[in-house]
N, C-alpha and C. Protein backbone atom coordinates (compact mmCIF):
# COMPACT_ATOMS: atom_id res chain seq x y z
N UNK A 1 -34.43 -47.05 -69.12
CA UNK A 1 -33.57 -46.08 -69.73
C UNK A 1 -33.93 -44.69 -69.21
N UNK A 2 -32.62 -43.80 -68.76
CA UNK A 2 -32.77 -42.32 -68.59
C UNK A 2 -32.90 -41.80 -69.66
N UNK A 3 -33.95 -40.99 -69.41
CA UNK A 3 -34.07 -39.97 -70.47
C UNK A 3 -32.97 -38.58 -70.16
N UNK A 4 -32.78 -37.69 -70.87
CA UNK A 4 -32.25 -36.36 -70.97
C UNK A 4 -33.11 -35.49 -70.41
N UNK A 5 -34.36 -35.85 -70.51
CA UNK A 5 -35.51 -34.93 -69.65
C UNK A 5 -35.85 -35.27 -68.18
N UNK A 6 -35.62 -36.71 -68.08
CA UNK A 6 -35.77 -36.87 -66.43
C UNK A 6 -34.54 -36.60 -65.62
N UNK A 7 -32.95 -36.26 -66.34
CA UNK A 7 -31.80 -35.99 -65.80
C UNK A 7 -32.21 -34.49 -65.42
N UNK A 8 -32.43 -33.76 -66.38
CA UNK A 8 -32.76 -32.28 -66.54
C UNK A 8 -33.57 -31.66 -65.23
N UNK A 9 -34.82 -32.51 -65.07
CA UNK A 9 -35.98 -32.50 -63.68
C UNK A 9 -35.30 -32.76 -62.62
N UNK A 10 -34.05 -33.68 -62.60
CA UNK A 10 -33.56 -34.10 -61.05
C UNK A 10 -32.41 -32.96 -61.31
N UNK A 11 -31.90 -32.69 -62.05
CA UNK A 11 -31.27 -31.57 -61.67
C UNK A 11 -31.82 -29.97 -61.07
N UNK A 12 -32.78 -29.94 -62.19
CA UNK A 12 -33.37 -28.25 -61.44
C UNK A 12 -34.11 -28.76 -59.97
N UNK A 13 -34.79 -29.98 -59.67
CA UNK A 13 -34.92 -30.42 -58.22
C UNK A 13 -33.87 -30.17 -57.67
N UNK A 14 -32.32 -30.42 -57.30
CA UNK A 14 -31.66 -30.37 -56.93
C UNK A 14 -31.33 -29.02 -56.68
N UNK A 15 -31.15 -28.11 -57.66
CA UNK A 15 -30.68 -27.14 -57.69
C UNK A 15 -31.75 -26.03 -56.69
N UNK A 16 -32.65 -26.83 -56.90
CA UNK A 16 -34.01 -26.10 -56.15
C UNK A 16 -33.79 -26.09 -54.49
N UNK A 17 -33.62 -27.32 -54.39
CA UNK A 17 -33.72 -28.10 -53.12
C UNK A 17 -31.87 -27.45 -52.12
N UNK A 18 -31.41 -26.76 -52.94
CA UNK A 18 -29.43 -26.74 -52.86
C UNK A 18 -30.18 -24.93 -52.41
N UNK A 19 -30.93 -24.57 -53.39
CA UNK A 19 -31.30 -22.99 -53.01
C UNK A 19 -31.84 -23.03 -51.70
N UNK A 20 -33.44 -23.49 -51.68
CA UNK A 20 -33.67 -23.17 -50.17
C UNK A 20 -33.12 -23.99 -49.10
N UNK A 21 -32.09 -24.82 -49.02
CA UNK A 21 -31.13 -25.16 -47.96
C UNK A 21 -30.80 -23.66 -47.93
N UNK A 22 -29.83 -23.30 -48.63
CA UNK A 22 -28.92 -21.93 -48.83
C UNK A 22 -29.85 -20.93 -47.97
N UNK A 23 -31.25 -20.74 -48.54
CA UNK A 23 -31.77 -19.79 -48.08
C UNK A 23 -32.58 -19.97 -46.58
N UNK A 24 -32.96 -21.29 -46.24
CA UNK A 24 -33.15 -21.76 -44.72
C UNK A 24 -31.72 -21.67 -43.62
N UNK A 25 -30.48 -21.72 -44.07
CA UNK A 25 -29.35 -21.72 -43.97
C UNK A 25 -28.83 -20.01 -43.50
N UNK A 26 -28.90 -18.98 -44.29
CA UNK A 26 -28.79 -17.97 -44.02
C UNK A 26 -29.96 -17.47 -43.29
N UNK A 27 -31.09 -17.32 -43.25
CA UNK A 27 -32.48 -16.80 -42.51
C UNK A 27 -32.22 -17.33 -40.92
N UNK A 28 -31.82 -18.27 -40.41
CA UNK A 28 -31.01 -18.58 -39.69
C UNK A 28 -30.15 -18.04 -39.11
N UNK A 29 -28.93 -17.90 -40.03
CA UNK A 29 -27.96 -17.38 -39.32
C UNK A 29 -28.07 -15.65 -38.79
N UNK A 30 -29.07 -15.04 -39.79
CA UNK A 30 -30.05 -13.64 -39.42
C UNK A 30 -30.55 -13.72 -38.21
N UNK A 31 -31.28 -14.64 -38.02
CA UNK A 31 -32.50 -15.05 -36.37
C UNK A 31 -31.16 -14.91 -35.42
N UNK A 32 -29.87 -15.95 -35.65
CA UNK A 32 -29.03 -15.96 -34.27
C UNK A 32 -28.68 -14.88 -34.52
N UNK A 33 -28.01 -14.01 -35.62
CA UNK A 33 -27.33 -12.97 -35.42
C UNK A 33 -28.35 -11.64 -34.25
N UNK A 34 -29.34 -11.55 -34.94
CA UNK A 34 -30.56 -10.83 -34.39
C UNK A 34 -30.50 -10.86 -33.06
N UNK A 35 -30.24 -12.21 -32.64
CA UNK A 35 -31.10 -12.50 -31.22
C UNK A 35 -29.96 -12.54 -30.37
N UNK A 36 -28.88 -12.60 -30.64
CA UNK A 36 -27.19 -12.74 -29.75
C UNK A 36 -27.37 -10.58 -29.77
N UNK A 37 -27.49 -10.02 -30.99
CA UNK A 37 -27.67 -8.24 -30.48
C UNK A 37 -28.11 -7.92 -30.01
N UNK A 38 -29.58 -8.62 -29.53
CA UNK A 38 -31.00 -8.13 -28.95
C UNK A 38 -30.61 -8.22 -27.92
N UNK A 39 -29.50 -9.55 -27.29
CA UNK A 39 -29.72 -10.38 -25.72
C UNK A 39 -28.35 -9.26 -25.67
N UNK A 40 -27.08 -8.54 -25.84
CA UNK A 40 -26.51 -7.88 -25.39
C UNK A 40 -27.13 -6.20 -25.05
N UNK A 41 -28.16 -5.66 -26.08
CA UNK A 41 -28.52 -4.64 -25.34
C UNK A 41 -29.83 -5.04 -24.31
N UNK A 42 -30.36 -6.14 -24.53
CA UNK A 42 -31.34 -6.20 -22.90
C UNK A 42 -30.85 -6.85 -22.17
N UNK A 43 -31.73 -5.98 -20.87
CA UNK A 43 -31.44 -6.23 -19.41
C UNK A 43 -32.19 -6.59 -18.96
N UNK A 44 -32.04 -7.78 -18.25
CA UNK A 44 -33.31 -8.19 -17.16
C UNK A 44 -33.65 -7.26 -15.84
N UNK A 45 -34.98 -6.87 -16.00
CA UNK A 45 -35.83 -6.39 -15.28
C UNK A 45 -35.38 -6.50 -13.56
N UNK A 46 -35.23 -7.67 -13.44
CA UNK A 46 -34.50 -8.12 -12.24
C UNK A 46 -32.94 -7.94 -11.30
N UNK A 47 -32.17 -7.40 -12.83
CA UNK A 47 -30.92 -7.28 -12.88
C UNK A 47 -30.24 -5.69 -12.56
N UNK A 48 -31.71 -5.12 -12.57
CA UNK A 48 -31.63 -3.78 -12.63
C UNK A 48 -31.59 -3.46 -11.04
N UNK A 49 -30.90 -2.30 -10.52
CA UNK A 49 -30.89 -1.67 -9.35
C UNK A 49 -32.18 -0.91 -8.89
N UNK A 50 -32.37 -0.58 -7.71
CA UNK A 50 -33.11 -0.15 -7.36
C UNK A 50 -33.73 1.07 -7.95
N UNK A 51 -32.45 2.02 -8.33
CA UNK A 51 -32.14 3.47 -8.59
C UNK A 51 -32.51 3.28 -9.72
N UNK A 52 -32.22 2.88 -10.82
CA UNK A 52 -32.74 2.22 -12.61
C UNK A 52 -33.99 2.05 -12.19
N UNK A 53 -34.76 1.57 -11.67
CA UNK A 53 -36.22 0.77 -11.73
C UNK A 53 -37.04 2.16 -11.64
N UNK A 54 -36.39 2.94 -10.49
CA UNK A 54 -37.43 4.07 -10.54
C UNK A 54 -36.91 5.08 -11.38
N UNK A 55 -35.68 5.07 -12.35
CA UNK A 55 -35.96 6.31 -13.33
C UNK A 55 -36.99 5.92 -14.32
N UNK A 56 -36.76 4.54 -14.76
CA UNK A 56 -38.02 3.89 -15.33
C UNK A 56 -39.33 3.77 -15.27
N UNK A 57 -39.94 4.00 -14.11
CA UNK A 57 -41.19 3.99 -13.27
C UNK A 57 -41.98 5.23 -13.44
N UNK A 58 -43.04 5.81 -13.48
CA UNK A 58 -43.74 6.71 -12.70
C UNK A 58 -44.84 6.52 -11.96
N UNK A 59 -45.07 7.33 -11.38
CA UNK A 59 -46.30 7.46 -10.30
C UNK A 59 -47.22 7.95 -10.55
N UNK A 60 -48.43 8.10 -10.65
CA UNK A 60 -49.19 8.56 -10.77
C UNK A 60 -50.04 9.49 -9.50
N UNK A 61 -50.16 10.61 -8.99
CA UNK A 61 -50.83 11.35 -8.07
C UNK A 61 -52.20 11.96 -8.47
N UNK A 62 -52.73 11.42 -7.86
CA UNK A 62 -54.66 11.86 -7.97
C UNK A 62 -54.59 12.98 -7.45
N UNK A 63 -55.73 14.14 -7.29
CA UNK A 63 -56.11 15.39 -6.29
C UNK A 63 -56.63 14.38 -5.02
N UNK A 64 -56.53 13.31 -5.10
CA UNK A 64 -57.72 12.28 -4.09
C UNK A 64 -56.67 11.76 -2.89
N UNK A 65 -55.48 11.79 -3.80
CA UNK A 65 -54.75 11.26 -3.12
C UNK A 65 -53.62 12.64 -1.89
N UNK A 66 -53.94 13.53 -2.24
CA UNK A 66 -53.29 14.26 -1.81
C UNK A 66 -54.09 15.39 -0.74
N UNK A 67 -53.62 15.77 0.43
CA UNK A 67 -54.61 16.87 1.42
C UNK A 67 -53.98 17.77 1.28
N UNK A 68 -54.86 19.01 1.27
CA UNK A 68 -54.65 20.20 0.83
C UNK A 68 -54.94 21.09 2.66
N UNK A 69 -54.00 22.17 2.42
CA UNK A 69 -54.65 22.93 3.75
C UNK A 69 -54.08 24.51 3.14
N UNK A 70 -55.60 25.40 3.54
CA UNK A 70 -55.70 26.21 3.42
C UNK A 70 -55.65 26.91 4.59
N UNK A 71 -54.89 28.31 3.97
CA UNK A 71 -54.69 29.72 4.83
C UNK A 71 -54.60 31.17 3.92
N UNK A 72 -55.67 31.46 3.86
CA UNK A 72 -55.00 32.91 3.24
C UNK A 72 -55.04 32.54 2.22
N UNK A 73 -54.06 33.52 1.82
CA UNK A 73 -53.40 32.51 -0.22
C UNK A 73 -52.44 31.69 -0.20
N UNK A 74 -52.31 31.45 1.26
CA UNK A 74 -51.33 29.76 1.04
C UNK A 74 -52.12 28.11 0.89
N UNK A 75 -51.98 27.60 -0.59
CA UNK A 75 -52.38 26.34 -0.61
C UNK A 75 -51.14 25.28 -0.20
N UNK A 76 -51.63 24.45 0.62
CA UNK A 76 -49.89 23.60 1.24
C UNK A 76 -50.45 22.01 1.21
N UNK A 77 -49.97 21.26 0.21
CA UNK A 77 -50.17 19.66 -0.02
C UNK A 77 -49.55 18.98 1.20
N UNK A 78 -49.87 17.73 1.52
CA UNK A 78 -49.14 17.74 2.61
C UNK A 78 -49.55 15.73 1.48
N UNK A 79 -48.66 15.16 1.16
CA UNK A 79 -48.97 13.18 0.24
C UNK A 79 -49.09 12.56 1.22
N UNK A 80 -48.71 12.63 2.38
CA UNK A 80 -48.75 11.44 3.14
C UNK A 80 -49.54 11.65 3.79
N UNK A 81 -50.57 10.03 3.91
CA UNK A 81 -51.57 10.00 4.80
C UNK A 81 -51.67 10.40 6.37
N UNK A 82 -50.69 9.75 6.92
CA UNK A 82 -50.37 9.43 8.31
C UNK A 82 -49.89 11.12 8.60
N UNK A 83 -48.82 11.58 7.73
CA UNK A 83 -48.91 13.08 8.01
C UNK A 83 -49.68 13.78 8.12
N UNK A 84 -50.22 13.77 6.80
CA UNK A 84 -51.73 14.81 7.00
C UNK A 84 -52.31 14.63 8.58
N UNK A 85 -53.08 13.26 8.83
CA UNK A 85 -53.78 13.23 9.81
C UNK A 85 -53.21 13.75 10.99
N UNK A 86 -51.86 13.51 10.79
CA UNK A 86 -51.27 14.04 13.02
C UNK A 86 -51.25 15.86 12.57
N UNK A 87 -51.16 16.55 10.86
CA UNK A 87 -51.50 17.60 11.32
C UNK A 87 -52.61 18.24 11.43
N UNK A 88 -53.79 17.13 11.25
CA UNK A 88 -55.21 17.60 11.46
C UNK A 88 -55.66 17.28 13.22
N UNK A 89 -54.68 16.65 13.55
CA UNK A 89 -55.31 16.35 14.96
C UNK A 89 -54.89 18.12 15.77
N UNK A 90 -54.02 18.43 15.31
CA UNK A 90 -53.49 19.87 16.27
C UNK A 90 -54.35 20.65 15.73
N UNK A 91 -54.45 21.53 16.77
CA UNK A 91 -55.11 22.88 16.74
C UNK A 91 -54.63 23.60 15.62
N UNK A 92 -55.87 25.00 14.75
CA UNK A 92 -55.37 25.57 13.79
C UNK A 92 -53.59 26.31 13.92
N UNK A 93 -54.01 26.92 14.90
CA UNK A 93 -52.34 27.60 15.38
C UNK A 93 -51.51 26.48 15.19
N UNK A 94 -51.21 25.76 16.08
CA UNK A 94 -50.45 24.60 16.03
C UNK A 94 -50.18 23.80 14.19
N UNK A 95 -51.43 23.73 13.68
CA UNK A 95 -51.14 23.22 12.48
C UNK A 95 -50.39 24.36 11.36
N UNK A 96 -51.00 25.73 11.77
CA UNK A 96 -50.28 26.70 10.76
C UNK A 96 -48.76 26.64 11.11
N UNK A 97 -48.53 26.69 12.08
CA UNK A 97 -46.70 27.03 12.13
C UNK A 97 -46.07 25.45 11.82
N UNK A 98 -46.54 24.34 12.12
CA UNK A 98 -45.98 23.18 11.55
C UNK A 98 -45.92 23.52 9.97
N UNK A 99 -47.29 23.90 9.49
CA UNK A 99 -47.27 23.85 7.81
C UNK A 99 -46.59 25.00 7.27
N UNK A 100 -46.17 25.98 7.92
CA UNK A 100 -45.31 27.04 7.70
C UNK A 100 -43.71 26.85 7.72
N UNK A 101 -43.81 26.29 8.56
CA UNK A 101 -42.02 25.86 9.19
C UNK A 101 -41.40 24.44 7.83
N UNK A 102 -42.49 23.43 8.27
CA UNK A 102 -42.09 22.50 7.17
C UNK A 102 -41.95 22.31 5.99
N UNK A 103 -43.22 22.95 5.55
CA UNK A 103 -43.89 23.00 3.86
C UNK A 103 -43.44 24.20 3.11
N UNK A 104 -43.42 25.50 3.79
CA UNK A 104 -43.18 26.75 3.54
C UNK A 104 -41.62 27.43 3.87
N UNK A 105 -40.34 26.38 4.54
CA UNK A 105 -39.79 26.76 4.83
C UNK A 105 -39.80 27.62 5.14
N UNK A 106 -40.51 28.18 6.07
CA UNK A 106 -40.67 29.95 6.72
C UNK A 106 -39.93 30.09 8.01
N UNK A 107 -38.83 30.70 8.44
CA UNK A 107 -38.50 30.70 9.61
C UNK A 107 -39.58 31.10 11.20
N UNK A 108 -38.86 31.06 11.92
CA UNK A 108 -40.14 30.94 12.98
C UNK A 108 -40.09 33.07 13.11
N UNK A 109 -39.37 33.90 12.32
CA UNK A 109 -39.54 35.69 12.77
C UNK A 109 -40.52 35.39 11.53
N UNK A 110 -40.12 34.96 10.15
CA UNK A 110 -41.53 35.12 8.93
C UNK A 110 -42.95 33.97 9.58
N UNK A 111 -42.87 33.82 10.30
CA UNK A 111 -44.29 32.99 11.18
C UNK A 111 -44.68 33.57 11.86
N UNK A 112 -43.85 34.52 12.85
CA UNK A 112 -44.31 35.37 13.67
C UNK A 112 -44.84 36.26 13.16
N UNK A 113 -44.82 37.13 12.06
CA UNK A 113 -45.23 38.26 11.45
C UNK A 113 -46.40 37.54 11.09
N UNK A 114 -46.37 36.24 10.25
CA UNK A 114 -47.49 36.53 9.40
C UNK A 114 -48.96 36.41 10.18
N UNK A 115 -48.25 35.58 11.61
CA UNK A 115 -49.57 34.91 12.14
C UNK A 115 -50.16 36.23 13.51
N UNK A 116 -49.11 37.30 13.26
CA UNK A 116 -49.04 38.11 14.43
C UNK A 116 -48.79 37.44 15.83
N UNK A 117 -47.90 37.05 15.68
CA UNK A 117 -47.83 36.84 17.23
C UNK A 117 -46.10 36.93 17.62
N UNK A 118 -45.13 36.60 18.54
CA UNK A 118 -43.59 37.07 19.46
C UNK A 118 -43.33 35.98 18.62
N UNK A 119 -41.81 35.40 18.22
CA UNK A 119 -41.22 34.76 17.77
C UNK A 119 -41.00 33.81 18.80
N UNK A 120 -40.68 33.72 20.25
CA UNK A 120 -40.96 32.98 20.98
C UNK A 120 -42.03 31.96 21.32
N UNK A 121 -43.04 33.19 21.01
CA UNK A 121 -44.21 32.01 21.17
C UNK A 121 -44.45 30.97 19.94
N UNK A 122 -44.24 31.21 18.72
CA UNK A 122 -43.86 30.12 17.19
C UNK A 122 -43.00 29.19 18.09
N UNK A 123 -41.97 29.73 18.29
CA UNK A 123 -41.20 28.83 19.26
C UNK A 123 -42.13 27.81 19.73
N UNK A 124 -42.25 28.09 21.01
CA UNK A 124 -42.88 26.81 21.44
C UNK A 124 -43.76 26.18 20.91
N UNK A 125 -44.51 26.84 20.30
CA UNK A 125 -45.90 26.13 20.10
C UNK A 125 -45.57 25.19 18.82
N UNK A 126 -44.24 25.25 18.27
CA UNK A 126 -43.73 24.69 17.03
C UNK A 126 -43.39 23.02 17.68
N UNK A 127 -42.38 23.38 19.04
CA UNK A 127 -41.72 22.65 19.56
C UNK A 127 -42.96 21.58 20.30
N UNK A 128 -44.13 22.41 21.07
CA UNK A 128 -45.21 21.41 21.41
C UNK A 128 -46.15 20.33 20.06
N UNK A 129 -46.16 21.44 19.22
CA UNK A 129 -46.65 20.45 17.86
C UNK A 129 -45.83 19.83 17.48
N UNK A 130 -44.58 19.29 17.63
CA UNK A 130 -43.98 18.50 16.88
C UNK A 130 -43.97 17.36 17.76
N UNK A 131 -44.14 17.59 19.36
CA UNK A 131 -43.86 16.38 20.35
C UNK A 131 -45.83 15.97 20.21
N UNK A 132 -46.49 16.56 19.96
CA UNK A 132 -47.96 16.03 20.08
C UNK A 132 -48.02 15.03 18.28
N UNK A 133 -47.50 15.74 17.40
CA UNK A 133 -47.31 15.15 16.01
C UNK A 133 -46.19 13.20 16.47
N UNK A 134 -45.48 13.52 17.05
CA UNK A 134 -44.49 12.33 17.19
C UNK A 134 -45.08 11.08 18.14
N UNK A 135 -46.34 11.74 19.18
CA UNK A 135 -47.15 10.95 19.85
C UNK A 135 -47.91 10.55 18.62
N UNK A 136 -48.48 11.41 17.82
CA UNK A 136 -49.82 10.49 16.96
C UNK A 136 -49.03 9.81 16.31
N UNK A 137 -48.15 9.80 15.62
CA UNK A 137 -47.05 8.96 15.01
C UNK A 137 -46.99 7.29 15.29
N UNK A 138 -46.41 7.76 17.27
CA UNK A 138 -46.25 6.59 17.78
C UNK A 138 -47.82 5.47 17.77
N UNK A 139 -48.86 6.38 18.11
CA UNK A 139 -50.16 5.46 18.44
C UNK A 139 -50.35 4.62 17.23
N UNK A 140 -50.56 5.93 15.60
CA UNK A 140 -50.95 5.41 14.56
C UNK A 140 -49.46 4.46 13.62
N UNK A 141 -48.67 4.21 14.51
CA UNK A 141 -47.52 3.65 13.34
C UNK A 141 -47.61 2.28 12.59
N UNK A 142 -48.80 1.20 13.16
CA UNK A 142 -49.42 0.40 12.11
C UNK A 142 -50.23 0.36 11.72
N UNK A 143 -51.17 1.40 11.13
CA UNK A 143 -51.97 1.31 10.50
C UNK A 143 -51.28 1.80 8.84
C-alpha cells in the first residue's frame, strides 16, 4: 500500500529533479549563447594581416642594441647593424657627411658650412662614401 507520504517524497523528488533539468537546461543555453558572442568578436591570430599583427606588436629597443655617433652636439643613432658597421669602416669625414646627409637631413651647402669645407667637395666625398658603403654592403650581405 501507498502511503500519502511516500506520494508526497516522489513528488517533491520530481519536482526537484524537473528544477535542476530546468536549471542544467538554461546554464547551457548561457555557455552556447556566451561562446557563439565570444567566437564572433575573436579573431584568429593567423587570420590577421600582416599590417594588424604589427599594430598589435611592440618592439622593444635596448641602448645595446643601437650605435650612437658622436660630433659636436650632434648625437645620431644609426639600429641597424650592417649599417652602422659600413659607416664605421669610412673615414671620419666620409662618415660625418653620410651621417649628416642621411640621419640629419642636412643638405650638402648646411654640410659644407658646418664641416668647413666647398659644397663640391661634400659632393663628392658623399658620392665616394656611398659607393665604398654599397661595396661593404655587397661583401657583408650574409652575414
Amino acid at each position: 500500500m501507498v502511503t500519502n507520504e511516500a506520494i508526497q517524497q516522489r513528488v517533491r523528488q520530481r519536482q526537484f529533479d524537473s528544477y535542476c533539468k530546468s536549471v542544467l537546461k538554461n546554464e547551457a543555453r548561457n555557455i552556447y549563447s556566451e561562446t557563439y558572442h565570444q567566437n564572433k568578436r575573436l579573431i584568429i591570430l593567423s587570420a590577421l594581416s600582416e599590417e594588424k599583427l604589427n599594430e598589435l606588436s611592440i618592439c622593444d629597443t635596448y641602448t645595446t642594441d643601437v650605435y650612437y655617433f658622436h660630433f659636436n652636439d650632434y648625437v645620431i643613432k644609426v639600429k641597424d647593424d650592417l649599417i652602422a658597421n659600413a659607416i664605421q669602416s669610412l673615414t671620419e669625414r666620409h662618415q660625418l657627411i653620410i651621417l649628416f646627409f642621411f640621419f640629419l637631413d642636412m643638405s650638402d651647402t648646411e654640410i659644407a658650412k658646418e664641416l668647413g669645407l666647398a659644397r663640391g667637395t661634400v659632393y663628392y666625398h658623399k658620392k665616394k662614401s656611398l659607393e665604398m658603403i654599397k661595396n661593404y654592403l655587397k661583401e657583408h650581405e650574409n652575414e
